[in-house]
N, C-alpha and C. Protein backbone atom coordinates (compact mmCIF):
# COMPACT_ATOMS: atom_id res chain seq x y z
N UNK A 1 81.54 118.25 107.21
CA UNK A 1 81.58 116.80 107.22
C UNK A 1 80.45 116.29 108.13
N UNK A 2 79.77 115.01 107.94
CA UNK A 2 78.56 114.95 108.36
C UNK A 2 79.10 113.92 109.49
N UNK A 3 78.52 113.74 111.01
CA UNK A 3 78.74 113.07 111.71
C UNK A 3 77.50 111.56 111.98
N UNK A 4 77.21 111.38 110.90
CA UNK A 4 76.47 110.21 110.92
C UNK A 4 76.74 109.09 111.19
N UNK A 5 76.39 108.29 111.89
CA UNK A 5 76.12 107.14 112.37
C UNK A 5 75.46 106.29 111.31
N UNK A 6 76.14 105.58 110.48
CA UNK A 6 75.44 104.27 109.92
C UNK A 6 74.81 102.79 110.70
N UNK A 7 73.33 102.36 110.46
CA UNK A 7 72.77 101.06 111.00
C UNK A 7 72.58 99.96 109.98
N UNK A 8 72.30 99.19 110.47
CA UNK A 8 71.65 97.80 109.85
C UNK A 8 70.86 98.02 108.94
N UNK A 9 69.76 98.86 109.07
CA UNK A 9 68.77 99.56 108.36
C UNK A 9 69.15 100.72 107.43
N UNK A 10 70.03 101.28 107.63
CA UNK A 10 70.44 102.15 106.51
C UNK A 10 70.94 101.12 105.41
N UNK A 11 72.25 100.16 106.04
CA UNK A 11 72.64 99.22 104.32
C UNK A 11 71.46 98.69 104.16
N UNK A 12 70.30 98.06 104.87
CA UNK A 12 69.35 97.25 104.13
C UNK A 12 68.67 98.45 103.33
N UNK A 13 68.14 99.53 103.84
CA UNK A 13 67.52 100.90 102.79
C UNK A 13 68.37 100.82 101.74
N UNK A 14 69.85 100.74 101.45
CA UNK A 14 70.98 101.13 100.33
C UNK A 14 70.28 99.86 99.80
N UNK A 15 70.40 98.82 99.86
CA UNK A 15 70.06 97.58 99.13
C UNK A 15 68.72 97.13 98.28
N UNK A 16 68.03 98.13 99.36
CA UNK A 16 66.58 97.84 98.66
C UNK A 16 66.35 98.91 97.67
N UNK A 17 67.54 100.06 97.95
CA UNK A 17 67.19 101.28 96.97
C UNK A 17 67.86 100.89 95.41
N UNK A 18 69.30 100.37 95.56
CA UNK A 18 70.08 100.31 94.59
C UNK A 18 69.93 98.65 93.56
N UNK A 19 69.50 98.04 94.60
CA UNK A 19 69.18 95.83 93.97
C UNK A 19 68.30 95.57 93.67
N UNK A 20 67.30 96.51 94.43
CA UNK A 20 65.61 96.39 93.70
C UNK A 20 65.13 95.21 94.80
N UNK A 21 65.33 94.70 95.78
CA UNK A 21 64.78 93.65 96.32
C UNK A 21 64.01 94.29 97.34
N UNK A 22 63.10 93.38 97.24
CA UNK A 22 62.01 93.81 98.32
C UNK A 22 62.66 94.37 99.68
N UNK A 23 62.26 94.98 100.99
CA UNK A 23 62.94 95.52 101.81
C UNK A 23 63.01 94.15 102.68
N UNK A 24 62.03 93.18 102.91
CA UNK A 24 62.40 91.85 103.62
C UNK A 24 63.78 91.79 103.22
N UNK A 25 63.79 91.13 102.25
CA UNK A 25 65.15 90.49 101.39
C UNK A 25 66.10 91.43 101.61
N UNK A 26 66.09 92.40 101.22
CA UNK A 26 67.41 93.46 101.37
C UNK A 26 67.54 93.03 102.70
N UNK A 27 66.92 93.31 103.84
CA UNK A 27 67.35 92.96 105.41
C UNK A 27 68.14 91.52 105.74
N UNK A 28 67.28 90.69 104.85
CA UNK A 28 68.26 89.14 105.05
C UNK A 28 68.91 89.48 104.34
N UNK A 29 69.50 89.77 103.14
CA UNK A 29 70.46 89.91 102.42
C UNK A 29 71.64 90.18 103.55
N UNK A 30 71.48 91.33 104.08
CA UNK A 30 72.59 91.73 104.88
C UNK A 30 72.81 91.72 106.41
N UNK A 31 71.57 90.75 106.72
CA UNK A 31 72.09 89.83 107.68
C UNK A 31 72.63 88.75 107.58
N UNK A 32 72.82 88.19 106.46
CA UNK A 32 73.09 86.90 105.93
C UNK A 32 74.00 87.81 105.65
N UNK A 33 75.06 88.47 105.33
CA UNK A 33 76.58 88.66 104.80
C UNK A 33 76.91 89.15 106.29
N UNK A 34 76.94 89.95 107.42
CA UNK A 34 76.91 90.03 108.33
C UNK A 34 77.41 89.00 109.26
N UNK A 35 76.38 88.01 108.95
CA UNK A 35 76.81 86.92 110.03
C UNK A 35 78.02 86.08 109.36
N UNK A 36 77.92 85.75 107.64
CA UNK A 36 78.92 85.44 107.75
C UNK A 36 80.35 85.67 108.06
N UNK A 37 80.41 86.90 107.70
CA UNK A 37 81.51 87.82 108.43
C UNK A 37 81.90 87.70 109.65
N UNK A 38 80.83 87.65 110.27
CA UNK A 38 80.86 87.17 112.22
C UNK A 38 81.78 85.87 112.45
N UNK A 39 81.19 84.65 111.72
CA UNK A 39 81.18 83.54 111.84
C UNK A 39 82.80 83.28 111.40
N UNK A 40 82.94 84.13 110.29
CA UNK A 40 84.56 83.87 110.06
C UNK A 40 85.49 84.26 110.71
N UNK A 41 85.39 85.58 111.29
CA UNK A 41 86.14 86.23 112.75
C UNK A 41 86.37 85.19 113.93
N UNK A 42 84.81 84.65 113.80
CA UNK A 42 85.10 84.33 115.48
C UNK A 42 85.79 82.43 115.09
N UNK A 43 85.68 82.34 113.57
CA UNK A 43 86.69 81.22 114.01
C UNK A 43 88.08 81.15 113.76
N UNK A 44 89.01 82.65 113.56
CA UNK A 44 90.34 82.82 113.10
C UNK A 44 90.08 82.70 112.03
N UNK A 45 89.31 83.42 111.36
CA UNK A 45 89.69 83.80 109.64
C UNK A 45 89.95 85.29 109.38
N UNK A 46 90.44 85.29 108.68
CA UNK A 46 90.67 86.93 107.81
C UNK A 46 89.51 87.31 106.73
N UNK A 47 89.10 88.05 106.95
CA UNK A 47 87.99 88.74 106.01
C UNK A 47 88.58 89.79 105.32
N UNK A 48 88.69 89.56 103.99
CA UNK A 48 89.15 90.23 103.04
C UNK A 48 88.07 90.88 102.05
N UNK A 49 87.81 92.20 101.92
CA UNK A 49 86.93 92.70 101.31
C UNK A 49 87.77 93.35 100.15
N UNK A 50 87.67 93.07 98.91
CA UNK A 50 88.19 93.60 97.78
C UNK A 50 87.79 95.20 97.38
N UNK A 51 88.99 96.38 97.94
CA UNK A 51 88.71 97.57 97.50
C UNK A 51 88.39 98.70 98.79
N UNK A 52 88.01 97.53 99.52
CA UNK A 52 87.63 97.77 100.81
C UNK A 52 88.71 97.72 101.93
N UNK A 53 88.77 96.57 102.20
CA UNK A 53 89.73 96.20 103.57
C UNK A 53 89.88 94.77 104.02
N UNK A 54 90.84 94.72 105.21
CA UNK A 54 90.86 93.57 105.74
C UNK A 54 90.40 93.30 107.41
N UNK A 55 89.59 92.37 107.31
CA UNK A 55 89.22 91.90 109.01
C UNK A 55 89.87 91.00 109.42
N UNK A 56 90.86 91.31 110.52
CA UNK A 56 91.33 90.03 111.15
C UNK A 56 91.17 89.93 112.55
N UNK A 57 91.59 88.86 113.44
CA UNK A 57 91.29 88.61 114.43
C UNK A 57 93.07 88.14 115.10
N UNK A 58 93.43 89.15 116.05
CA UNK A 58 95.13 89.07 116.65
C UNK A 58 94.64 88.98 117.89
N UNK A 59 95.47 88.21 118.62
CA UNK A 59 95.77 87.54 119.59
C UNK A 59 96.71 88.69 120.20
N UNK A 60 96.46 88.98 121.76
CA UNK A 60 97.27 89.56 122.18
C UNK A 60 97.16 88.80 123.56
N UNK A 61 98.72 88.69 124.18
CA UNK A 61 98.87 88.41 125.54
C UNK A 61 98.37 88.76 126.83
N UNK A 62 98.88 88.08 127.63
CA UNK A 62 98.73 88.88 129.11
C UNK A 62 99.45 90.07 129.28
N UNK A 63 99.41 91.34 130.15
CA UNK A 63 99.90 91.81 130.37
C UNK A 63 99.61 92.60 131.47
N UNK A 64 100.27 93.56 132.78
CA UNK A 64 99.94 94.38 133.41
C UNK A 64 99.54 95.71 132.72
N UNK A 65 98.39 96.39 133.48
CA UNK A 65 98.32 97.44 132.77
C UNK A 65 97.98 98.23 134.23
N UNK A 66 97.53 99.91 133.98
CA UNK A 66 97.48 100.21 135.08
C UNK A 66 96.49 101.21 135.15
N UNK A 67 95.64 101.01 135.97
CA UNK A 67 94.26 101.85 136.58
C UNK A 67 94.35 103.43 136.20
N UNK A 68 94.26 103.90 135.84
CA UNK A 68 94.41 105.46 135.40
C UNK A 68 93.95 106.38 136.35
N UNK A 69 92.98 106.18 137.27
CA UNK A 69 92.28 107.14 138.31
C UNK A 69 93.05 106.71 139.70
N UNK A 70 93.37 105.27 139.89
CA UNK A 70 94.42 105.24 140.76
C UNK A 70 96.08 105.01 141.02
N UNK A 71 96.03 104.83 139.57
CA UNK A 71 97.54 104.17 139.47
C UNK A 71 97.71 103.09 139.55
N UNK A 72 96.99 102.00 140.28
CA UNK A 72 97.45 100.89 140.63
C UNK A 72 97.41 99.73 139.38
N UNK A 73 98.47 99.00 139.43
CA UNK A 73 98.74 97.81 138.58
C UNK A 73 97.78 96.81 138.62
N UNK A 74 97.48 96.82 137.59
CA UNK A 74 96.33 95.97 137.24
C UNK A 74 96.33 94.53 136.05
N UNK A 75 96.32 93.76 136.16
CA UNK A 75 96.31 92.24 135.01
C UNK A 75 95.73 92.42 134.12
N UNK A 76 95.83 92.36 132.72
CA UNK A 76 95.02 92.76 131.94
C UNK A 76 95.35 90.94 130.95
N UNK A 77 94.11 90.55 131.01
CA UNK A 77 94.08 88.50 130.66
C UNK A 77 94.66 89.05 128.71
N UNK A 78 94.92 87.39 129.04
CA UNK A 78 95.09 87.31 127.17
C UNK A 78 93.84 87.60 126.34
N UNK A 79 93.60 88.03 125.27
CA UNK A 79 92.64 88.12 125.08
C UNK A 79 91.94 88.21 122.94
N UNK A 80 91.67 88.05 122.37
CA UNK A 80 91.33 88.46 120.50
C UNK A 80 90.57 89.88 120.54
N UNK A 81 91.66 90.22 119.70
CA UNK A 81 91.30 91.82 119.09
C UNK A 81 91.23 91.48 117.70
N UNK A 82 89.68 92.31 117.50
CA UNK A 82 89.82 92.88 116.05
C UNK A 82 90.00 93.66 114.91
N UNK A 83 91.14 94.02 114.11
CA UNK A 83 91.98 94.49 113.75
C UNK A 83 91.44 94.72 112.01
N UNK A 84 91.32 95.79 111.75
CA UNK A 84 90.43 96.60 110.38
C UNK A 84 91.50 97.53 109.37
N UNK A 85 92.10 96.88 108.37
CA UNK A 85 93.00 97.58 108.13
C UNK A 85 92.47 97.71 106.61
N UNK A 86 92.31 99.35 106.20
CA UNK A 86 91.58 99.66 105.21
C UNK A 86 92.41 99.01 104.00
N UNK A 87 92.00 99.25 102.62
CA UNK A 87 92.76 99.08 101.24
C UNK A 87 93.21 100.26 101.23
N UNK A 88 94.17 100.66 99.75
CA UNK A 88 94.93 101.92 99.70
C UNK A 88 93.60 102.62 99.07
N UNK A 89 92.71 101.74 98.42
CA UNK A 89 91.91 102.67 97.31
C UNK A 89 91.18 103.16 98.57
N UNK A 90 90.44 102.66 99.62
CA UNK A 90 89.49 103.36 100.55
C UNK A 90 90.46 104.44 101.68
N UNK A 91 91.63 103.99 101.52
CA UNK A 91 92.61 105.33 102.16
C UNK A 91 92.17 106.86 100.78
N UNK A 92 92.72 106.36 99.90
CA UNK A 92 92.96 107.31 98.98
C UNK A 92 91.68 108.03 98.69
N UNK A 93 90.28 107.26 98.79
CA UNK A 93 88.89 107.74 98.48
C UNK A 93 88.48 108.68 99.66
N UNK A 94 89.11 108.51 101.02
CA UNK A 94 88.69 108.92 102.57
C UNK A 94 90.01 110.69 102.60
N UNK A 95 90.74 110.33 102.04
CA UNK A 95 91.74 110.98 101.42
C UNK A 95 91.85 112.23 100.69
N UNK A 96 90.85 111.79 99.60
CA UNK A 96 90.28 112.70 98.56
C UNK A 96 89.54 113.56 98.67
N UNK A 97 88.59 112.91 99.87
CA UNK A 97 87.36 114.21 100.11
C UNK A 97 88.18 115.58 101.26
N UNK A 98 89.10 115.12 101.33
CA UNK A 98 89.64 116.32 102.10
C UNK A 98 89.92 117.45 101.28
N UNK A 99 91.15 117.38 100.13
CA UNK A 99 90.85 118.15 98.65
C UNK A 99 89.98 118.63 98.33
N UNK A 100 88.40 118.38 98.79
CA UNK A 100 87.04 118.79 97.53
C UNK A 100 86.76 120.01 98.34
């Protein structure tokens, strides 16, 4: 199994390889879907990718938590987490390659 790291530049390479658009364009292309993605997170939306997954943005409270190297109790503020919960088909596809 390969431990690769995907960038910005690899989907814009996929885009310019598979859409035919110049490599400029492929790069805005997917900075322009990118940000919108951003833009919907950071104002409480759910990003729903069909086949893919879901992006949401949960709210979690205050709470104590506690220092691990000293023990000591520590405040941990309220704060937005973002929360990536695949589709069944990208379970089942991530799934599959274990079988091959």
């Amino acid at each position: 199994m390969a431990n690769k790291t995907h960038t910005r530049l690899d989907l814009t390479e996929a885009v310019y390889r598979e859409v035919g658009l110049s490599r400029n364009e492929s790069a805005e292309l997917v900075e322009s879907i990118l940000a919108h993605v951003s833009d919907s997170l950071v104002k409480g939306e759910t990003v729903k990718i069909s086949s893919f997954g879901t992006f949401q943005v949960r709210q979690k409270g205050a709470r104590m938590g506690r220092n691990p190297k000293t023990g000591e109790e520590v405040p941990i503020e309220p704060r937005r987490v973002l929360v990536f919960r695949p589709s069944h088909i990208l379970k089942d596809r991530i799934n599959a390659s274990l079988s091959e």
